[in-house]
Protein backbone atom coordinates (compact mmCIF):
# COMPACT_ATOMS: atom_id res chain seq x y z
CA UNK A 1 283.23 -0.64 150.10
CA UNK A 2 280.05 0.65 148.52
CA UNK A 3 280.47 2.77 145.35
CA UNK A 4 278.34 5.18 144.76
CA UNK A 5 276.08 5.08 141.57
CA UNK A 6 275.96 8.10 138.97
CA UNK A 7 272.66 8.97 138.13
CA UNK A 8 271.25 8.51 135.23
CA UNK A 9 270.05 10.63 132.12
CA UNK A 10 267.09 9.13 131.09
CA UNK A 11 267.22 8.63 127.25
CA UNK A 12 264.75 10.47 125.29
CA UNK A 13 264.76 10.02 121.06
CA UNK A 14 263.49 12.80 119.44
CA UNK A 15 261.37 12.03 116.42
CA UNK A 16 260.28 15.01 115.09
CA UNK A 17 263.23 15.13 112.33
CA UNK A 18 262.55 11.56 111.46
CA UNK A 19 258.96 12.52 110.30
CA UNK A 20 260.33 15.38 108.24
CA UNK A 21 262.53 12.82 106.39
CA UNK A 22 259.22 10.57 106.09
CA UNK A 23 256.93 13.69 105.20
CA UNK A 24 260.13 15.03 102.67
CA UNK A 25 260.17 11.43 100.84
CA UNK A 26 256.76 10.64 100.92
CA UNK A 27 256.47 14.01 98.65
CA UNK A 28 259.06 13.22 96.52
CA UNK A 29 257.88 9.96 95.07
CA UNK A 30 254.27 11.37 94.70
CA UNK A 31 255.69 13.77 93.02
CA UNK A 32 257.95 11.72 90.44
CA UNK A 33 255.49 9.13 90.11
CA UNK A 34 254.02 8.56 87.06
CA UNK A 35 250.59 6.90 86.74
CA UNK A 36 249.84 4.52 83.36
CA UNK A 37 246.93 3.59 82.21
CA UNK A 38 246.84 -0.03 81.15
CA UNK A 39 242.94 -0.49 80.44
CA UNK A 40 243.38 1.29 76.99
CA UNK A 41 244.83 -0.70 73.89
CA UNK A 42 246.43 0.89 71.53
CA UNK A 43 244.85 -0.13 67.70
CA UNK A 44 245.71 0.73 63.88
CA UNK A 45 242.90 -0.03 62.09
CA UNK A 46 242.83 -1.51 58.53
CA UNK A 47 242.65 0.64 55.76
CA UNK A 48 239.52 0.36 53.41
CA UNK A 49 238.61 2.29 50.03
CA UNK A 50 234.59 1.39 50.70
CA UNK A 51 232.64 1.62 53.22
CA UNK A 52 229.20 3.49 54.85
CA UNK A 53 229.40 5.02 58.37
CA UNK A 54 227.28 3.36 60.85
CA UNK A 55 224.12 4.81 62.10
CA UNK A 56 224.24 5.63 65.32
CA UNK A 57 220.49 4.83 66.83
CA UNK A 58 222.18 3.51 70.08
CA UNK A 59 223.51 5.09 73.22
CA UNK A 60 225.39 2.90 73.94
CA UNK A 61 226.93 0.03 71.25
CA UNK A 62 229.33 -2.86 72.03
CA UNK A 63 232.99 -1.77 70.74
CA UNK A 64 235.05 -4.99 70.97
CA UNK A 65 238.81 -3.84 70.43
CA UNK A 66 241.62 -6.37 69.10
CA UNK A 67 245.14 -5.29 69.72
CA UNK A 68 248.04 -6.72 67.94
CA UNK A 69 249.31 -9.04 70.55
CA UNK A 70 245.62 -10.53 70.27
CA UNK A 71 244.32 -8.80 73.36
CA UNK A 72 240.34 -7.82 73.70
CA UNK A 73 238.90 -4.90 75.39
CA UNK A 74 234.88 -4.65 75.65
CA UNK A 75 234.00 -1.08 75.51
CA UNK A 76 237.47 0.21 76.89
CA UNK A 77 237.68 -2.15 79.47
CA UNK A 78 240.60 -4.68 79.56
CA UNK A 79 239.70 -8.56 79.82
CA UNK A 80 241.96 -10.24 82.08
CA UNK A 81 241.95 -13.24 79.81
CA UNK A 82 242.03 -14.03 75.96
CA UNK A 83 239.43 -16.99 76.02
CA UNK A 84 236.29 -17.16 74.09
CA UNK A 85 234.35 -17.62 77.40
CA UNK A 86 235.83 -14.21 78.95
CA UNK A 87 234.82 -12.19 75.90
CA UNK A 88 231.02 -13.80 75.90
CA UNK A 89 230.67 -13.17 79.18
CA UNK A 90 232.26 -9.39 78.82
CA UNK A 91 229.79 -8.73 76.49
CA UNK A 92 226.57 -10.08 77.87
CA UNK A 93 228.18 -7.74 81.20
CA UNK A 94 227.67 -4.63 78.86
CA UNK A 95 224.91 -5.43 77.12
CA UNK A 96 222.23 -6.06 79.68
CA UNK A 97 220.82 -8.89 77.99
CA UNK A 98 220.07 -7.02 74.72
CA UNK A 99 220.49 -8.87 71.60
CA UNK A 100 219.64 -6.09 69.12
CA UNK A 101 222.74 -3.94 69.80
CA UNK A 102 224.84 -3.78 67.07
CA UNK A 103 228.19 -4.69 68.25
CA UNK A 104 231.56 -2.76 66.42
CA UNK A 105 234.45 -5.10 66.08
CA UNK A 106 237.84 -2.93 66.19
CA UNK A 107 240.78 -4.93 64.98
CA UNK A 108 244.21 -3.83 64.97
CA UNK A 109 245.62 -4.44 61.34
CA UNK A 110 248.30 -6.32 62.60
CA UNK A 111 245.86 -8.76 64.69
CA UNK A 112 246.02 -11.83 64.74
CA UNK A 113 243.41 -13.69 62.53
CA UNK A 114 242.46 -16.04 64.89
CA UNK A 115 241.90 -13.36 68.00
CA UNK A 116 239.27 -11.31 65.34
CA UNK A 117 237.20 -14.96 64.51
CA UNK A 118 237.36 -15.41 68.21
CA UNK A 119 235.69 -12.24 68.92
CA UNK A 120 233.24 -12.64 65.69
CA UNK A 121 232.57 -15.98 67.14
CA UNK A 122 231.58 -14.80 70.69
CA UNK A 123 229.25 -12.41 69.49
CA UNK A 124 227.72 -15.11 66.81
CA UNK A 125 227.66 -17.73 69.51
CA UNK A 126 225.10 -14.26 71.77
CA UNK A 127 223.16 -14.25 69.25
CA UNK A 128 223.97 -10.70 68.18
CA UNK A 129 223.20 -10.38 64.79
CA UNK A 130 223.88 -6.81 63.55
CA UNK A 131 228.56 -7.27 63.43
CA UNK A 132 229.97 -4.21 62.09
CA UNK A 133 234.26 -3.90 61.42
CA UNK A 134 235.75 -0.64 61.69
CA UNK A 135 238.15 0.69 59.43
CA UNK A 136 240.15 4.00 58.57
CA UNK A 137 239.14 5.50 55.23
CA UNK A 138 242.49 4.82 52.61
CA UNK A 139 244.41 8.25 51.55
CA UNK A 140 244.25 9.08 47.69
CA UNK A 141 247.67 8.76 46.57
């Protein structure tokens, strides 16, 4: 006895309410996304009583920045290492090959000794000449 077969319904999937959900989260987390930015270090200079602002003659000088945790930024830009040879060649990078830039070491005052002679030493080792250190001017008590 042959049976006959019920047709079928072909299957369809509709997607259009699957992009809305897509569409719907993709807006929420740009929305509550927030966006850091990790090339900056944050540094308390030293206090000092004395001191002479420097002259600025330059367009652009070398800023080497020292956070406390010993980290070095070369104008603003973040190092991806802490070695001796990653500052040297940071700061031949920025300074085109020019040895008479005076280069402004910024030091966080709770630096590690060792990171600020490291970054004195880099620029020594250049042959830049003209080292400046920044500091914040002490309050009269």
């Amino acid at each position: 006895m042959k049976f006959p077969r019920k047709a079928r319904e072909p299957v369809d999937i509709n997607l259009a309410p699957l992009i809305d959900v897509v569409f719907i989260l993709l807006l929420f987390f740009v929305v509550t996304t927030t966006f850091t930015r990790e090339t900056q270090l944050k540094v308390d200079l030293p206090e000092a009583v004395t001191g002479t602002p420097p002259e600025e003659r330059f367009e652009q000088p070398l800023e080497v920045l020292v956070d406390q945790d010993g980290r070095y930024a070369v104008n603003g830009r973040a190092l991806a290492s802490n070695d001796l040879n990653a500052i040297m060649g940071a700061l031949i990078e920025a300074s085109a090959g020019q040895k008479d830039i005076p280069v402004t070491l910024s030091a966080d005052g709770k630096a590690p000794h060792q990171a600020v002679v490291t970054a004195m030493d880099a620029a020594s080792k250049l042959g830049f000449v003209h080292l400046r250190i920044t500091t914040v001017e002490a309050q009269a008590e």
